[in-house]
N, C-alpha and C. Protein backbone atom coordinates (compact mmCIF):
# COMPACT_ATOMS: atom_id res chain seq x y z
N UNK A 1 22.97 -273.42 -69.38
CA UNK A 1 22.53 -272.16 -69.93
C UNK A 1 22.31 -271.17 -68.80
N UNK A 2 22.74 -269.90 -69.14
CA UNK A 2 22.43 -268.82 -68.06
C UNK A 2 21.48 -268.52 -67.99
N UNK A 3 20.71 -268.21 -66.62
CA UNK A 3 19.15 -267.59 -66.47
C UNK A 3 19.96 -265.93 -67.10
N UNK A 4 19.08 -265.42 -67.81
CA UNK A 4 18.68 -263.84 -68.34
C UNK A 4 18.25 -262.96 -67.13
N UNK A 5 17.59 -263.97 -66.00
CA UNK A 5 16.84 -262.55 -65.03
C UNK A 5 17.95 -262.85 -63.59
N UNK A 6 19.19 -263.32 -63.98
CA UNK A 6 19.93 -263.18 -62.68
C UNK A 6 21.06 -262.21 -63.01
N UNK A 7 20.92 -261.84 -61.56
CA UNK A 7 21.35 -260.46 -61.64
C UNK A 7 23.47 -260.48 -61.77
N UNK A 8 23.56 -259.16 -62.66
CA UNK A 8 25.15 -259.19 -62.76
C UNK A 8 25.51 -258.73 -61.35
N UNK A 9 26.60 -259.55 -61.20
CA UNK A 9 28.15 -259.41 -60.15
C UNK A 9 28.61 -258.45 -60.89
N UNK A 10 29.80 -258.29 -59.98
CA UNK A 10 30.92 -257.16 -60.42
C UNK A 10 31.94 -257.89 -61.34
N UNK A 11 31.54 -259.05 -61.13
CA UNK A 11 32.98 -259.90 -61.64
C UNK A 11 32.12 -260.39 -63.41
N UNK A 12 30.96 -259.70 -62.93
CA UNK A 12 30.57 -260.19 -64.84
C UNK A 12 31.22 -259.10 -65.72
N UNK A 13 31.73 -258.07 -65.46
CA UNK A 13 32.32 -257.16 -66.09
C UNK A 13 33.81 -257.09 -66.30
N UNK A 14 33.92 -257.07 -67.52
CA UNK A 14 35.21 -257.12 -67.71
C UNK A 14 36.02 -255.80 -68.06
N UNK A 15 37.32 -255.59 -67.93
CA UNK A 15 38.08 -254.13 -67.98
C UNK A 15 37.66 -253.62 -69.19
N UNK A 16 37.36 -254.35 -70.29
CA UNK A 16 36.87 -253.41 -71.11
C UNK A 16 35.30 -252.34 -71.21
N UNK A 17 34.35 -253.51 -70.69
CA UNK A 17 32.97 -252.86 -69.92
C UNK A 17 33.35 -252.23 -68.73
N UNK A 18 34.23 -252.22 -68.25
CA UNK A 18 34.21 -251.31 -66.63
C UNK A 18 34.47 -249.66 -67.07
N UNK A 19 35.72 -249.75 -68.31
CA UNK A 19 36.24 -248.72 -68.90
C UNK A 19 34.92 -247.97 -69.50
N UNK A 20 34.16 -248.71 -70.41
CA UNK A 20 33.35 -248.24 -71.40
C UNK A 20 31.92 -247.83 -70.10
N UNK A 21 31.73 -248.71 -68.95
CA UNK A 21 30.90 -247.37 -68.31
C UNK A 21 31.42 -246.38 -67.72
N UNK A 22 32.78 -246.26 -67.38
CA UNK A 22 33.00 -245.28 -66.51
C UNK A 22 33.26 -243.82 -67.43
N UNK A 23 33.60 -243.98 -69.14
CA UNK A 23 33.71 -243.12 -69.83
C UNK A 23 32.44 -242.75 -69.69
N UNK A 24 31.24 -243.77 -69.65
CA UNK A 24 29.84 -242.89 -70.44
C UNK A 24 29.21 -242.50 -68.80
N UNK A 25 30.21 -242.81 -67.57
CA UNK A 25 29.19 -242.13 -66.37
C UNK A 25 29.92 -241.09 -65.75
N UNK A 26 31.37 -240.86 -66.77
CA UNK A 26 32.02 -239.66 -65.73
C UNK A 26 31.37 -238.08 -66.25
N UNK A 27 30.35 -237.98 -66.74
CA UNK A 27 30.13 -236.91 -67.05
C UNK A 27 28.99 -236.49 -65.89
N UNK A 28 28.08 -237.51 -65.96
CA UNK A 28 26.92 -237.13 -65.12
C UNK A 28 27.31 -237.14 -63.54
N UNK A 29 28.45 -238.03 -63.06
CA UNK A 29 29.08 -238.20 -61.74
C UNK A 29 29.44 -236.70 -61.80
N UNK A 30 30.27 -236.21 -62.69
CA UNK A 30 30.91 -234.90 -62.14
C UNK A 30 29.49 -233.39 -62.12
N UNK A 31 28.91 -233.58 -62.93
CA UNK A 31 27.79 -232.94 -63.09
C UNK A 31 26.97 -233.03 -61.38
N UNK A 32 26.93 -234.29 -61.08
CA UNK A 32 26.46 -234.60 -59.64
C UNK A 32 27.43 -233.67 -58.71
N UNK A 33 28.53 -233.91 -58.48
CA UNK A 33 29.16 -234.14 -57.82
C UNK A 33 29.50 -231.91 -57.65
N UNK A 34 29.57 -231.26 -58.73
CA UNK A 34 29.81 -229.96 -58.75
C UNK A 34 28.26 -229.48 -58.27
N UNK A 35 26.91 -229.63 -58.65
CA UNK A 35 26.00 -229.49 -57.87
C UNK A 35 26.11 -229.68 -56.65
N UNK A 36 26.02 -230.68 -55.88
CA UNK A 36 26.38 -231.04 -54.75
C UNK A 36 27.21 -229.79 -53.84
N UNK A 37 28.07 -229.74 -54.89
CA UNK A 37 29.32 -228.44 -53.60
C UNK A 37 28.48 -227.40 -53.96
N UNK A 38 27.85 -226.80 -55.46
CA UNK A 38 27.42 -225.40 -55.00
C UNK A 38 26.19 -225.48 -54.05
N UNK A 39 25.47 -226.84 -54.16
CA UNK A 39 24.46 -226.79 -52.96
C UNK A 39 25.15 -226.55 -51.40
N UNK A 40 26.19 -226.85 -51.49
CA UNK A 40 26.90 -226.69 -49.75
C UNK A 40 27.39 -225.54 -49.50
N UNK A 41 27.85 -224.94 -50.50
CA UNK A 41 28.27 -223.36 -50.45
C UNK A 41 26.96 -222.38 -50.55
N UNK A 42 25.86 -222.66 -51.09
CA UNK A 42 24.98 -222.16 -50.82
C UNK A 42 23.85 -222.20 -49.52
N UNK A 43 23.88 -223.76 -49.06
CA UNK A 43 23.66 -223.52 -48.05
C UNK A 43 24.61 -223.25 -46.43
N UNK A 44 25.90 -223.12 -46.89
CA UNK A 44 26.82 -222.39 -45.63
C UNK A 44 26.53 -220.92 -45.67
N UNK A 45 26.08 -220.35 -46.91
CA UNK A 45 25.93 -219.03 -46.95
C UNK A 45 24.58 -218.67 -46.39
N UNK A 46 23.79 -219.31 -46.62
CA UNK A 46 22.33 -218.86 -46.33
C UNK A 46 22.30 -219.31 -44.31
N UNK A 47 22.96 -220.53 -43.68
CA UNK A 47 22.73 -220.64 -42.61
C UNK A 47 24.51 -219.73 -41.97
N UNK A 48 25.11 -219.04 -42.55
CA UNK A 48 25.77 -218.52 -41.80
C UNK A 48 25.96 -217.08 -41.83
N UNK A 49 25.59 -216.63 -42.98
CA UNK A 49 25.51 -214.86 -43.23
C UNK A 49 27.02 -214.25 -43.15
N UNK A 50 27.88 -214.42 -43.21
CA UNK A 50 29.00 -214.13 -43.20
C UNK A 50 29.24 -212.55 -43.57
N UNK A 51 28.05 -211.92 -44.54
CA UNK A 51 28.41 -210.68 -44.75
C UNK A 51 26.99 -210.36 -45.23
N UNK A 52 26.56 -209.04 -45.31
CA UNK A 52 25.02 -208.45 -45.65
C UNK A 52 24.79 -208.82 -46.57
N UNK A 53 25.40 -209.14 -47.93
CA UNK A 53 25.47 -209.19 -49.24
C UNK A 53 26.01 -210.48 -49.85
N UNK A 54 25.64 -211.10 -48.70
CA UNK A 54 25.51 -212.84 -49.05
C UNK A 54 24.25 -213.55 -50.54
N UNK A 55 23.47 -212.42 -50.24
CA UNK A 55 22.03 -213.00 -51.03
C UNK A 55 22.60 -213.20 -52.50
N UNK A 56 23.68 -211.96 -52.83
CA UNK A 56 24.02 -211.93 -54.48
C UNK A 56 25.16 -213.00 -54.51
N UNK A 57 25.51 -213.63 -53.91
CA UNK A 57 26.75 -214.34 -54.07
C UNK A 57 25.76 -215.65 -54.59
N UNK A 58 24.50 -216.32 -53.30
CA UNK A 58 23.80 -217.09 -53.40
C UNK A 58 22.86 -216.92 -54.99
N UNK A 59 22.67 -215.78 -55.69
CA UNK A 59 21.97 -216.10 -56.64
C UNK A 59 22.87 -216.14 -57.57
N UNK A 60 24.21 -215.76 -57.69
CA UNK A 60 25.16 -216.43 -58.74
C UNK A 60 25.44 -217.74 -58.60
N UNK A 61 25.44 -218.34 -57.02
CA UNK A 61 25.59 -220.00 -56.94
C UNK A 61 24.45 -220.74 -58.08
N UNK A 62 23.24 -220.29 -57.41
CA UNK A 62 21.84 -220.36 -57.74
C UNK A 62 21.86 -220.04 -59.83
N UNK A 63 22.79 -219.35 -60.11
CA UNK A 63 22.25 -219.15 -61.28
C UNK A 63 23.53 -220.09 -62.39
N UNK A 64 24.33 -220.28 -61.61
CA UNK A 64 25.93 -221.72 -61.98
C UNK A 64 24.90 -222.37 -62.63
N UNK A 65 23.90 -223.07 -61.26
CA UNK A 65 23.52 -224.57 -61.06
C UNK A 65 22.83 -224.75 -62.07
N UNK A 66 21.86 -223.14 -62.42
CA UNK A 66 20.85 -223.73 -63.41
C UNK A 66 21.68 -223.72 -64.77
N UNK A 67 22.41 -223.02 -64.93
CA UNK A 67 23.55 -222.94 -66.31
C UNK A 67 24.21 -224.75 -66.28
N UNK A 68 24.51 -224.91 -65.27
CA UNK A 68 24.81 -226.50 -65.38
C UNK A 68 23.61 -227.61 -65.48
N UNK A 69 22.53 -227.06 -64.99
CA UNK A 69 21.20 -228.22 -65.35
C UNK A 69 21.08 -227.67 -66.72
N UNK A 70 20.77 -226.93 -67.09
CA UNK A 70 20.47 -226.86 -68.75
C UNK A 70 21.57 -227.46 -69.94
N UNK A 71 23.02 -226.71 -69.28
CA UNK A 71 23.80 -227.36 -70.02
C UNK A 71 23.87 -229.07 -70.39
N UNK A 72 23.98 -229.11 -69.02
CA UNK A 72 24.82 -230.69 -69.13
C UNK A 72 23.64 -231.61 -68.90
N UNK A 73 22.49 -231.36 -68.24
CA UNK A 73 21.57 -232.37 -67.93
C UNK A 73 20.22 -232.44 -68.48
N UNK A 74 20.04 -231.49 -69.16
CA UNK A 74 18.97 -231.25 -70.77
C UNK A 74 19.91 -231.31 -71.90
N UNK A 75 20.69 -230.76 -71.82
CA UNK A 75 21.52 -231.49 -72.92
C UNK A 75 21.38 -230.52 -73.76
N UNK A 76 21.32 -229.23 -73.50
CA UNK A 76 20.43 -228.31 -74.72
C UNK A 76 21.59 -227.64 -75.47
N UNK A 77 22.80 -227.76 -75.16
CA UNK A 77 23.72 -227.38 -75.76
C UNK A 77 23.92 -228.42 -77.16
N UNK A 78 23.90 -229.82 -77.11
CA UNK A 78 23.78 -230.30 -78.42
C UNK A 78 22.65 -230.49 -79.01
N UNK A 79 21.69 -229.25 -79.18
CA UNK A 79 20.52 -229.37 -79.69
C UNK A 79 20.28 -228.35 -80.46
N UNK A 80 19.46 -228.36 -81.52
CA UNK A 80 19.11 -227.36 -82.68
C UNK A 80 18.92 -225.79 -81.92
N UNK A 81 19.29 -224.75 -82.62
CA UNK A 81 19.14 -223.69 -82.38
C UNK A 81 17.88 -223.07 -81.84
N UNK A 82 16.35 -223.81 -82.96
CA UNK A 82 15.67 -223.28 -82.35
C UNK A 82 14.77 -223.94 -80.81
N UNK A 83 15.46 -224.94 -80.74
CA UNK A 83 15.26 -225.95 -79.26
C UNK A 83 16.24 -224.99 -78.16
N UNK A 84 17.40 -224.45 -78.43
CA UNK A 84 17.72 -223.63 -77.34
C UNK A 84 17.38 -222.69 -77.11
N UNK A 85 16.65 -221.95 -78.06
CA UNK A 85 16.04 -220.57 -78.18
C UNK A 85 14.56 -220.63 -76.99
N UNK A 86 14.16 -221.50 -77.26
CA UNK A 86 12.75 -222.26 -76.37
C UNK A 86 13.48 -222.37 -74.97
N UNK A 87 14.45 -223.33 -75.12
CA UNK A 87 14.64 -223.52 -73.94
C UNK A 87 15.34 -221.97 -72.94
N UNK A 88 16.00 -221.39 -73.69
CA UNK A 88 16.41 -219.96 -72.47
C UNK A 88 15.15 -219.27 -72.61
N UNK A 89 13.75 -218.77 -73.64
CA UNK A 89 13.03 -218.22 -73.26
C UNK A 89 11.90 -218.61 -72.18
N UNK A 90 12.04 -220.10 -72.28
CA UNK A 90 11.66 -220.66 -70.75
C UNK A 90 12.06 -220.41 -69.30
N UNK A 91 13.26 -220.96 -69.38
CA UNK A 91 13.93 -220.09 -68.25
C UNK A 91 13.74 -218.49 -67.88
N UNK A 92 13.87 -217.85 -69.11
CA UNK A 92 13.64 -216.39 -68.71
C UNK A 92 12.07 -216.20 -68.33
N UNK A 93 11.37 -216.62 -68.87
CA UNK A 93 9.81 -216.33 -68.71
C UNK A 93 9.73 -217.19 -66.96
N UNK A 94 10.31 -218.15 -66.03
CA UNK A 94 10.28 -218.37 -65.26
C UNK A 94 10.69 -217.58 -64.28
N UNK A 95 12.08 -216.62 -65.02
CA UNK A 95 12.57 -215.75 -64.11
C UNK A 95 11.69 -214.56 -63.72
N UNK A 96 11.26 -214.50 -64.76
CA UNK A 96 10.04 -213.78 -64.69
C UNK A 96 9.16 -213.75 -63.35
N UNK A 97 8.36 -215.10 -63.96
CA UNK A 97 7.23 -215.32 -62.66
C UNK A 97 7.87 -215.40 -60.70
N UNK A 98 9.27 -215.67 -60.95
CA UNK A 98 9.25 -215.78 -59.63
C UNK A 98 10.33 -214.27 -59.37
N UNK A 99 9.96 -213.51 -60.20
CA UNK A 99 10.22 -212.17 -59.68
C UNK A 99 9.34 -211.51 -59.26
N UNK A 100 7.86 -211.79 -60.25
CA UNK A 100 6.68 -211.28 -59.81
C UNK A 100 6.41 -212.08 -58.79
N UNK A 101 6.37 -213.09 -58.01
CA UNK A 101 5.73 -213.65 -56.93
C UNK A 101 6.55 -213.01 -55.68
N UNK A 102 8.08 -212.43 -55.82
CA UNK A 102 8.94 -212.14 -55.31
C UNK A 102 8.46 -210.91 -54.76
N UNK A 103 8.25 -209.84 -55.73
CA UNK A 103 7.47 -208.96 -56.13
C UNK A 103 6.41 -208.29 -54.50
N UNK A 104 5.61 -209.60 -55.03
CA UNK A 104 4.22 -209.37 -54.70
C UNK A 104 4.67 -209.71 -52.64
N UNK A 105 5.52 -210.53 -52.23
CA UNK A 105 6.00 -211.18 -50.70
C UNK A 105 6.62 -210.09 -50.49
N UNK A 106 7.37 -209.43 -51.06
CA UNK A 106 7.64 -207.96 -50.37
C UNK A 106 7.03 -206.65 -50.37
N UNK A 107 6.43 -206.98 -51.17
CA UNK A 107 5.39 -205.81 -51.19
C UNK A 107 3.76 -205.87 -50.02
N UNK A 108 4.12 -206.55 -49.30
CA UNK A 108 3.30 -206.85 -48.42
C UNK A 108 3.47 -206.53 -47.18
């Protein structure tokens, strides 16, 4: 009889389980994986300045990423209307506060 608490090999999986995770992990891999580059393009922009008007390029990177965390990694796109309604007036009410905190560091 097999022990239950020993751990799977690679070889306990067979082509049909290898298939059936790689369908249910290629979403979140690519989700990873497109974060990842706008994090590198955002930070080549911020440590290299390439042009004065780098900052707006960086808050469209900056504003992808969060369109892709809400989308794909809250999941709020397959969710009731009034669950997305919550969820962008969240976001906006955040955009909010860190405009006013934004606000307040330059105004100093």
């Amino acid at each position: 009889m097999r022990n239950p608490f020993q751990a799977l090999g690679p070889q306990a999986l067979g082509p049909q389980d290898r298939a059936l995770l790689w369908s249910r992990l290629r979403r979140p891999v690519r989700t990873f994986l497109a974060l990842l580059a706008l994090l590198a393009v955002n930070v080549t922009l911020g440590a290299t300045r390439p042009f004065a008007q780098a900052w707006i390029v960086e808050l469209a990177v900056v504003a992808v990423m969060a369109a892709i965390i809400i989308l794909v990694s809250m999941e709020v796109r397959h969710e009731a209307p009034l669950v997305r309604l919550f969820a962008g007036v969240g976001f906006f009410w955040a955009a909010i506060l860190f405009g006013m905190t934004l606000t307040d560091y330059l105004a100093r």
